[in-house]
C-alpha atoms as a PDB file:
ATOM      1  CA  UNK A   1     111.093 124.268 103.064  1.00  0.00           C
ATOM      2  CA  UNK A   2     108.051 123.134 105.133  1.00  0.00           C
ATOM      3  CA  UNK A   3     109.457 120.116 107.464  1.00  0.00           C
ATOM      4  CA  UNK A   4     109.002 116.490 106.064  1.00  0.00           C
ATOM      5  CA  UNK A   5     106.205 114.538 108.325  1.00  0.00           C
ATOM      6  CA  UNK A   6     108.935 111.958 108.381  1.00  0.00           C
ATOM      7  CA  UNK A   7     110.779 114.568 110.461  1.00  0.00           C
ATOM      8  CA  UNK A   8     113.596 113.736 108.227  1.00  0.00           C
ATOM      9  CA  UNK A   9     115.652 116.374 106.467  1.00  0.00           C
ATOM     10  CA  UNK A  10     117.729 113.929 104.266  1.00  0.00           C
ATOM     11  CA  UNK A  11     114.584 112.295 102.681  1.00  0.00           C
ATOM     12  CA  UNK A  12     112.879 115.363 102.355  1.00  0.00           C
ATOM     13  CA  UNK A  13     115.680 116.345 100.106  1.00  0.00           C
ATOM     14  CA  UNK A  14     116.072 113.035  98.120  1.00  0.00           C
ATOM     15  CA  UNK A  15     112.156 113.368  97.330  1.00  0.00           C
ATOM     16  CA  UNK A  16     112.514 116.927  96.147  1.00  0.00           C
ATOM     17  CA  UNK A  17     115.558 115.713  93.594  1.00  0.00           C
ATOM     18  CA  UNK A  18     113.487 113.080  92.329  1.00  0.00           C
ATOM     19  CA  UNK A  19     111.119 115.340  91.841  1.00  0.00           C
ATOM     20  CA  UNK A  20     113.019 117.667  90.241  1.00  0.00           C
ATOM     21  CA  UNK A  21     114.368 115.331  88.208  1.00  0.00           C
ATOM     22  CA  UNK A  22     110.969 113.525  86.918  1.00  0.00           C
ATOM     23  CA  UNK A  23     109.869 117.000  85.712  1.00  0.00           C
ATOM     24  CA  UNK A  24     113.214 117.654  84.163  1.00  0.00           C
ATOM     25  CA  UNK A  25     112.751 114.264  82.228  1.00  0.00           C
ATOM     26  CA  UNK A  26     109.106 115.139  81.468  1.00  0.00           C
ATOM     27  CA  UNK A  27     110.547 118.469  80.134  1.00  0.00           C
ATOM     28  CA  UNK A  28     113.249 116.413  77.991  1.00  0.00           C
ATOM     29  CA  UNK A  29     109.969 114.388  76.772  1.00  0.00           C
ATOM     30  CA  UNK A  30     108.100 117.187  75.629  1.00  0.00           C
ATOM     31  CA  UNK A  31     110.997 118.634  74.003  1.00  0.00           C
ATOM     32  CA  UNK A  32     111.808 115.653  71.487  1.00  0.00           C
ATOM     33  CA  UNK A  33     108.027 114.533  71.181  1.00  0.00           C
ATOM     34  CA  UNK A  34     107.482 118.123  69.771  1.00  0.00           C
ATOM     35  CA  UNK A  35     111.026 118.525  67.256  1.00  0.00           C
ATOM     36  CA  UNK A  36     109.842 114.984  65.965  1.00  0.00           C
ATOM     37  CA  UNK A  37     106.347 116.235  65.551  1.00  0.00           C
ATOM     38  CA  UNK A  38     108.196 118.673  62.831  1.00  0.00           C
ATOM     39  CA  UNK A  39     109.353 115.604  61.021  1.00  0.00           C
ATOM     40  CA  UNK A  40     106.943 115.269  57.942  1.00  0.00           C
ATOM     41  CA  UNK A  41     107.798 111.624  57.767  1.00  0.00           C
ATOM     42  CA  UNK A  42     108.190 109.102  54.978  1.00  0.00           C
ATOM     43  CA  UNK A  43     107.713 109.641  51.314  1.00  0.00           C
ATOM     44  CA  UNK A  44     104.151 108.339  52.016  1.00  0.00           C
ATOM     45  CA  UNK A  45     103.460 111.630  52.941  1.00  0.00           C
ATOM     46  CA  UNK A  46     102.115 110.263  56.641  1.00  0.00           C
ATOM     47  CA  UNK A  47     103.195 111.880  59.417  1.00  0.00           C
ATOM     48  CA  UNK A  48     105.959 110.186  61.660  1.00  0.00           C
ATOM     49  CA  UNK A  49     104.998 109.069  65.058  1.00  0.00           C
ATOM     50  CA  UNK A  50     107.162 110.006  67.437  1.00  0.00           C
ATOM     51  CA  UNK A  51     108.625 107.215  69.081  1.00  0.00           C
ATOM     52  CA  UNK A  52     109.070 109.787  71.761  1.00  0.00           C
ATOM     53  CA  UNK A  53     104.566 110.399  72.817  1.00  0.00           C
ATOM     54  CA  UNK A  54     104.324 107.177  74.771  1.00  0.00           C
ATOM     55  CA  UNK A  55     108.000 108.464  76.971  1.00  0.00           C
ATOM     56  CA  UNK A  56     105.967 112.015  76.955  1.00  0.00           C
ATOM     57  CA  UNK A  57     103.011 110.256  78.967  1.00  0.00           C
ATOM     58  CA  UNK A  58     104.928 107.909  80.925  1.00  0.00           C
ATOM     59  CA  UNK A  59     107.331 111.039  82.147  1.00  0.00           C
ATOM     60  CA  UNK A  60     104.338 113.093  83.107  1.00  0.00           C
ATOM     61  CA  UNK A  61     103.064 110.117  84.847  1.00  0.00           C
ATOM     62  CA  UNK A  62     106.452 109.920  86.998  1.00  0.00           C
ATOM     63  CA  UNK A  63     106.455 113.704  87.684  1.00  0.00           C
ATOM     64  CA  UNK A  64     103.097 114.009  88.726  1.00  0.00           C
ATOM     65  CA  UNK A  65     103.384 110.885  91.407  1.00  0.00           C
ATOM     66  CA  UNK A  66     106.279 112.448  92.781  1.00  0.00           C
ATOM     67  CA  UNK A  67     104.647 115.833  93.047  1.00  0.00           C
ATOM     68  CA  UNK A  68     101.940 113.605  94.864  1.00  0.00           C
ATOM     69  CA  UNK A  69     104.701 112.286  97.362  1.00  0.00           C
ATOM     70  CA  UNK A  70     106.053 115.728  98.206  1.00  0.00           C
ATOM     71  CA  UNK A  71     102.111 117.625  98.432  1.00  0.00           C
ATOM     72  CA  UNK A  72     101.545 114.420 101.213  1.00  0.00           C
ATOM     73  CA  UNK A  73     104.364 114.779 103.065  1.00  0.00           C
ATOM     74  CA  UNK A  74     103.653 118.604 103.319  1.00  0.00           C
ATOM     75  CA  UNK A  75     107.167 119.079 101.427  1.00  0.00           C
ATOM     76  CA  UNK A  76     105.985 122.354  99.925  1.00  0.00           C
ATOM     77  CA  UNK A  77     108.025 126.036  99.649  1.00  0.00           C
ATOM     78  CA  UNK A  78     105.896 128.986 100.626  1.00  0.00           C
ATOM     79  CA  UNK A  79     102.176 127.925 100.071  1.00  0.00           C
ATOM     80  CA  UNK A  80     102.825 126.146  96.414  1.00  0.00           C
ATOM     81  CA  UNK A  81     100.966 124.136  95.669  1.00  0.00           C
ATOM     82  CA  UNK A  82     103.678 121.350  93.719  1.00  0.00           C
ATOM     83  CA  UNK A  83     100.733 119.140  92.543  1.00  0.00           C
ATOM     84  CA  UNK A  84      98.371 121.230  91.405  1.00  0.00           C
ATOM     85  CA  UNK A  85     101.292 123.182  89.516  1.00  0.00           C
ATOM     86  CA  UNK A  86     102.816 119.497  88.496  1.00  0.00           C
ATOM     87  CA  UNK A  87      99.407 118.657  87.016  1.00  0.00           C
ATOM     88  CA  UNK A  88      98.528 121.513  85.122  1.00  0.00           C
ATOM     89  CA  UNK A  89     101.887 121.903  83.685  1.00  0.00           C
ATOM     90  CA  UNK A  90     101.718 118.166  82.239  1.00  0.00           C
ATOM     91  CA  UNK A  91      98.427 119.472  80.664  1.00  0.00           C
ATOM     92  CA  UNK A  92      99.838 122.437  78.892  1.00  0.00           C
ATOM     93  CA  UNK A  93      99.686 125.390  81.458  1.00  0.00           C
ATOM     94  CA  UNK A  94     103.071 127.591  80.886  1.00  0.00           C
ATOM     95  CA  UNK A  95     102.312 129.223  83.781  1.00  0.00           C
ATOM     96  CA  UNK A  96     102.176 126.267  86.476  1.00  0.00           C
ATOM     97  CA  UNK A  97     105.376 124.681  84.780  1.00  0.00           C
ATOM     98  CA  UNK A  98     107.364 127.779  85.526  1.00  0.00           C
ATOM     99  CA  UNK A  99     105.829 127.859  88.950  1.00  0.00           C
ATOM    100  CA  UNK A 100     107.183 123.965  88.915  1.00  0.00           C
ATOM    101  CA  UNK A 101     110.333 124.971  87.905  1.00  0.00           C
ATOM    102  CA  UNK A 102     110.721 127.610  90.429  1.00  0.00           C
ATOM    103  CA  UNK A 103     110.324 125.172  92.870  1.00  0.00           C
ATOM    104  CA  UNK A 104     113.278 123.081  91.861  1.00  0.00           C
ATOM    105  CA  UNK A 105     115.196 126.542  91.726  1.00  0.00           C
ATOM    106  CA  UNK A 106     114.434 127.442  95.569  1.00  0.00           C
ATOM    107  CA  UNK A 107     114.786 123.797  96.306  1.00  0.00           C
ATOM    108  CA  UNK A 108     118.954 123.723  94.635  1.00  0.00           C
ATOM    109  CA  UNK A 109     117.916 121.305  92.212  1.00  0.00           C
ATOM    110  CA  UNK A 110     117.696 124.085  89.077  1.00  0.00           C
ATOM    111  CA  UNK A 111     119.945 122.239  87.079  1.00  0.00           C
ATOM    112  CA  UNK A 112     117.677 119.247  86.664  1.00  0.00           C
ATOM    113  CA  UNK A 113     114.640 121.308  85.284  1.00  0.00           C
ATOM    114  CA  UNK A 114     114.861 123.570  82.128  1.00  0.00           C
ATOM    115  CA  UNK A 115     113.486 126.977  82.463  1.00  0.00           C
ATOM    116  CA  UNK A 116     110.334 127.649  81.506  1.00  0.00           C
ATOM    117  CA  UNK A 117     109.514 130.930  79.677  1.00  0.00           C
END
């Protein structure tokens, strides 16, 4: 772990679990928005809308200001880049969420954050 600017250990490590955490909840978002996007609906054969797409957006939201808190504080492992990866996985990228995810691994925070594969 880079040092905090804040020269602060402790609330380097409370911003990286809320971090962690916000993507894990984003994850959990995604996760119900899509099984309810299975659900065909009522019998007037329209499509339910998942109660679910408005948490989905509002959860992304949350993960990608925190990412914003730790890329300004310079609370970053090894070059990532937390925001970028933060931003792209909210948009769809498999790639950048398992790089997100990675982070919460090497950060001890892996059981907040589902794996991404």
């Amino acid at each position: 772990m880079s040092s905090c600017s804040s020269g602060e250990p402790a609330q380097a490590k409370e911003w990286q679990e809320d971090y962690c955490a916000k993507l894990g909840s984003w994850q959990d978002a995604r996760h119900a928005t899509a099984a309810d996007a299975t659900d065909t609906g009522g019998d007037d054969g329209e499509p339910a809308r998942a109660p679910e797409s408005d948490s989905l957006g509002t959860a992304g939201t949350l993960a990608i200001a925190a990412a914003k808190r730790l890329a300004g504080e310079g609370i970053e492992h090894g070059g990532s880049h937390i925001l970028d990866d933060t931003v792209y996985a909210v948009g769809g990228d498999a790639g950048a969420e398992r790089r997100a995810v990675s982070y919460c691994d090497s950060s001890g925070f892996e059981t907040l954050v589902d794996s991404a594969g």
